[in-house]
Protein backbone atom coordinates (compact mmCIF):
# COMPACT_ATOMS: atom_id res chain seq x y z
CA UNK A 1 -22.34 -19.64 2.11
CA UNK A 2 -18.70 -20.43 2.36
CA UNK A 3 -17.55 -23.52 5.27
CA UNK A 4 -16.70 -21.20 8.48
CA UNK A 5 -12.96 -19.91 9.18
CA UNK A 6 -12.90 -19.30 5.14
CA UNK A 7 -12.56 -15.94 3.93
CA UNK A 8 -14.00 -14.53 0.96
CA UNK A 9 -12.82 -10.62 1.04
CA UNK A 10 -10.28 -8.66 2.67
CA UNK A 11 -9.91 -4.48 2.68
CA UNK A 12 -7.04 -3.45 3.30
CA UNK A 13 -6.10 -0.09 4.25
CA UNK A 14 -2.50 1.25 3.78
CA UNK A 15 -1.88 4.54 5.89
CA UNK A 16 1.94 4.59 5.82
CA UNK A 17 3.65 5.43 2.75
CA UNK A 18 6.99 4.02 3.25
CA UNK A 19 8.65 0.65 1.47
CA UNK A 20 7.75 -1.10 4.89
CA UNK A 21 4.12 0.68 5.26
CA UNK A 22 3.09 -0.33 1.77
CA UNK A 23 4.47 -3.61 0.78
CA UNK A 24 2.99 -5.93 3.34
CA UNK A 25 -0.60 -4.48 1.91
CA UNK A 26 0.45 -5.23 -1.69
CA UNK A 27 1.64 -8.28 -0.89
CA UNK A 28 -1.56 -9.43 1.37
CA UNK A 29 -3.85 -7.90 -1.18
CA UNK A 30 -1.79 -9.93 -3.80
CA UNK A 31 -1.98 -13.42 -2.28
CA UNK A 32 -5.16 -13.24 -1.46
CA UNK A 33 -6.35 -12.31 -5.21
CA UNK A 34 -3.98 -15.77 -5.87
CA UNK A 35 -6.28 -17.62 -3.61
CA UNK A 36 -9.80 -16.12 -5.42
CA UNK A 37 -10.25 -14.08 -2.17
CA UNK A 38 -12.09 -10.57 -3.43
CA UNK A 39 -9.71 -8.13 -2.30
CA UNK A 40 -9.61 -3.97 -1.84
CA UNK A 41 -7.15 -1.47 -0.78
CA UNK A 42 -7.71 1.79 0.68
CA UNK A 43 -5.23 3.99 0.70
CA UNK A 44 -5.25 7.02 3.13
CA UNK A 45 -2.97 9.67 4.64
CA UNK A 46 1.05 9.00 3.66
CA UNK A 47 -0.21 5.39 2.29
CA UNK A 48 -1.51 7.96 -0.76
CA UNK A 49 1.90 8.73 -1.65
CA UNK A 50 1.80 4.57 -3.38
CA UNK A 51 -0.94 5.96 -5.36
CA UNK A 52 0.28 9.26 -6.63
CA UNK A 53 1.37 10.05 -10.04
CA UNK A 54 4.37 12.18 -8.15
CA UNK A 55 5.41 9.92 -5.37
CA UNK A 56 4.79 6.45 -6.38
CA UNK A 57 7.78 5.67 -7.80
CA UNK A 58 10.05 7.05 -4.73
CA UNK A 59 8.71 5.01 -2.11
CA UNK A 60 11.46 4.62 0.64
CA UNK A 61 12.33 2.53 3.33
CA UNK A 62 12.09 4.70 6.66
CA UNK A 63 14.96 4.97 8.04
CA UNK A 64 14.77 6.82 11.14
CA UNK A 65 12.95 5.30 14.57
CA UNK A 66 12.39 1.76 12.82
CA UNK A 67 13.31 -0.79 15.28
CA UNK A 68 12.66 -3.33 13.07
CA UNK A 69 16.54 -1.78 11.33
CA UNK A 70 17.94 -2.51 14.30
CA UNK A 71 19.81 0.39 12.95
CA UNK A 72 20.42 3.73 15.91
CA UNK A 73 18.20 6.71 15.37
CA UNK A 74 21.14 8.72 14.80
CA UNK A 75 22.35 6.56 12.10
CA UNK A 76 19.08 6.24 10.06
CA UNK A 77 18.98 10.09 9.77
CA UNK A 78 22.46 10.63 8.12
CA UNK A 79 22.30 12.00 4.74
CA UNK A 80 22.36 9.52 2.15
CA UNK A 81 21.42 6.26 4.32
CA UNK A 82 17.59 6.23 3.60
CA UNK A 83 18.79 6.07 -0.27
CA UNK A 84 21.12 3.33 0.69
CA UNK A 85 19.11 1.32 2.57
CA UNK A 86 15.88 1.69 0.51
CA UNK A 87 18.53 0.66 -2.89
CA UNK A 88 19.59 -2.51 -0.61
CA UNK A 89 16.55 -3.84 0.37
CA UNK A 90 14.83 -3.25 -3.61
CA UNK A 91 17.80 -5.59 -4.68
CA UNK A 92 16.70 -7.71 -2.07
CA UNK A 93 13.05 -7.68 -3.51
CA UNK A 94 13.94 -7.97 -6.59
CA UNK A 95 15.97 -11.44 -5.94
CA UNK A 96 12.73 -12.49 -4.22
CA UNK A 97 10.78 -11.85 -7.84
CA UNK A 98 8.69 -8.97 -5.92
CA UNK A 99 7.91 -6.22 -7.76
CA UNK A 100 8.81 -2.44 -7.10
CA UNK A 101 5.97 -0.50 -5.97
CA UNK A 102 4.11 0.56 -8.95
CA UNK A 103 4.66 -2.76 -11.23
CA UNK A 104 2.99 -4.20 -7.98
CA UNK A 105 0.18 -1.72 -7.86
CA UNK A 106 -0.56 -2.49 -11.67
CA UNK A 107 -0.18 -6.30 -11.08
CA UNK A 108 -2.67 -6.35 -8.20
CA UNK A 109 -5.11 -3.87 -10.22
CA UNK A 110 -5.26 -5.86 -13.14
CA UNK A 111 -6.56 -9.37 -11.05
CA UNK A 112 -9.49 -6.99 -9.97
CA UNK A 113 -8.59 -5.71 -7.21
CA UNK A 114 -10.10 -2.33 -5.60
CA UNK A 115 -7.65 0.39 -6.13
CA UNK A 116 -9.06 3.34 -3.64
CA UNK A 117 -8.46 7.06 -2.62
CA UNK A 118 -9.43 7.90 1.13
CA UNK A 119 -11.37 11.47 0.17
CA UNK A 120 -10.63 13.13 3.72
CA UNK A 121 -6.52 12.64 2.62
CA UNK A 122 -7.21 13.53 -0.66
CA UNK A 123 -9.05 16.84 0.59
CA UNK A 124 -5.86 17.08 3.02
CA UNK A 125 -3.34 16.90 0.73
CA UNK A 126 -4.89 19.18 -1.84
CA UNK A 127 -5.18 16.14 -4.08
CA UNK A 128 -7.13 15.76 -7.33
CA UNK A 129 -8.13 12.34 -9.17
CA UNK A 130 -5.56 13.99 -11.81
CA UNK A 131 -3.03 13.79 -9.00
CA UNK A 132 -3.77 9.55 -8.82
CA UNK A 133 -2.57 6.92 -11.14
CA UNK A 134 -5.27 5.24 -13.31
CA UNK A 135 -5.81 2.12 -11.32
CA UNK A 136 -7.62 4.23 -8.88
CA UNK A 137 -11.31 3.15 -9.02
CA UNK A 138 -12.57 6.05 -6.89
CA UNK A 139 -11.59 8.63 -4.27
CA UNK A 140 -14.38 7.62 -1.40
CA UNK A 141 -15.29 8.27 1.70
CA UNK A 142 -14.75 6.30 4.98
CA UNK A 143 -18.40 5.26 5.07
CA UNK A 144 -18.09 4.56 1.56
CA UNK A 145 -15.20 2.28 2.47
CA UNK A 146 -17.25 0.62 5.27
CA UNK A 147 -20.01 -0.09 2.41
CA UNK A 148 -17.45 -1.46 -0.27
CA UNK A 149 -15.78 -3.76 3.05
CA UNK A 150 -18.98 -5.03 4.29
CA UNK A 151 -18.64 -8.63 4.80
CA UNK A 152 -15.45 -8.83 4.31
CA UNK A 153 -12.25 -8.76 7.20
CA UNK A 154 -10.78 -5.69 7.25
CA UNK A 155 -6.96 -5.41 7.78
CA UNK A 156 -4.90 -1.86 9.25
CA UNK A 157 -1.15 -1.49 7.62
């Protein structure tokens, strides 16, 4: 049994599929795989889109009614500026040595991380396994979920 206050597995579930939505997951699911902490990630309604063959490698910063911008509403919406921004804060990333979305997804899979499909969103969406990258262990079920997490904290992007 490990010393109390020490964690030994995280599951993480990612529900918003924008650059901000996904990336803190990624990079929580990533450190604690550096630290030997079992880790899994559940991805479910928009968070899919990080683990779709079509979407995952257009993953964009939102824009519009994110105060952490500090950029108007009106502003955000303007053609063009969710491109610009999202471009701008990949360079950013990139400086930092963190990896775009997909590169990440594949880095995180292959320390043994749990790569999984919420099967309600999948249903929703009209998804298929076809539809998800390979590093997607399984399309389960939120009871499933609770199974695979039991023990474990469990952390809400």
């Amino acid at each position: 049994m490990a010393a109390t206050g020490t964690i030994e597995k995280v599951s993480i579930i990612v529900s918003k599929g924008s650059l901000e939505g996904i990336y803190p997951a990624l990079i929580m699911a990533n450190g604690a795989r550096a630290e030997g902490i079992e880790a899994d990630l559940f991805f479910t309604f928009f968070g899919l889109d990080a683990v779709t063959k079509k979407r995952w490698d257009g993953i964009k910063l939102a824009t519009v009614g994110n105060p952490g911008l500090h950029l108007p509403t009106l502003l955000g919406g303007l053609p063009g500026v969710p491109g610009l921004l999202t471009r701008y804060m990949s360079r950013k990333m990139e400086k930092l040595d963190i990896p775009p979305v997909p590169e990440f997804i594949e880095m995180i899979s292959d320390t043994g991380a749990g790569i999984y499909a919420c099967k309600a969103s999948v249903d929703l969406f009209e998804l298929g396994k076809d539809d998800l990258i390979e590093q997607v262990q399984g399309v389960i079920t939120v009871g499933e979920f609770y199974e695979q997490a039991a023990g474990g904290q469990i952390i809400f992007t």
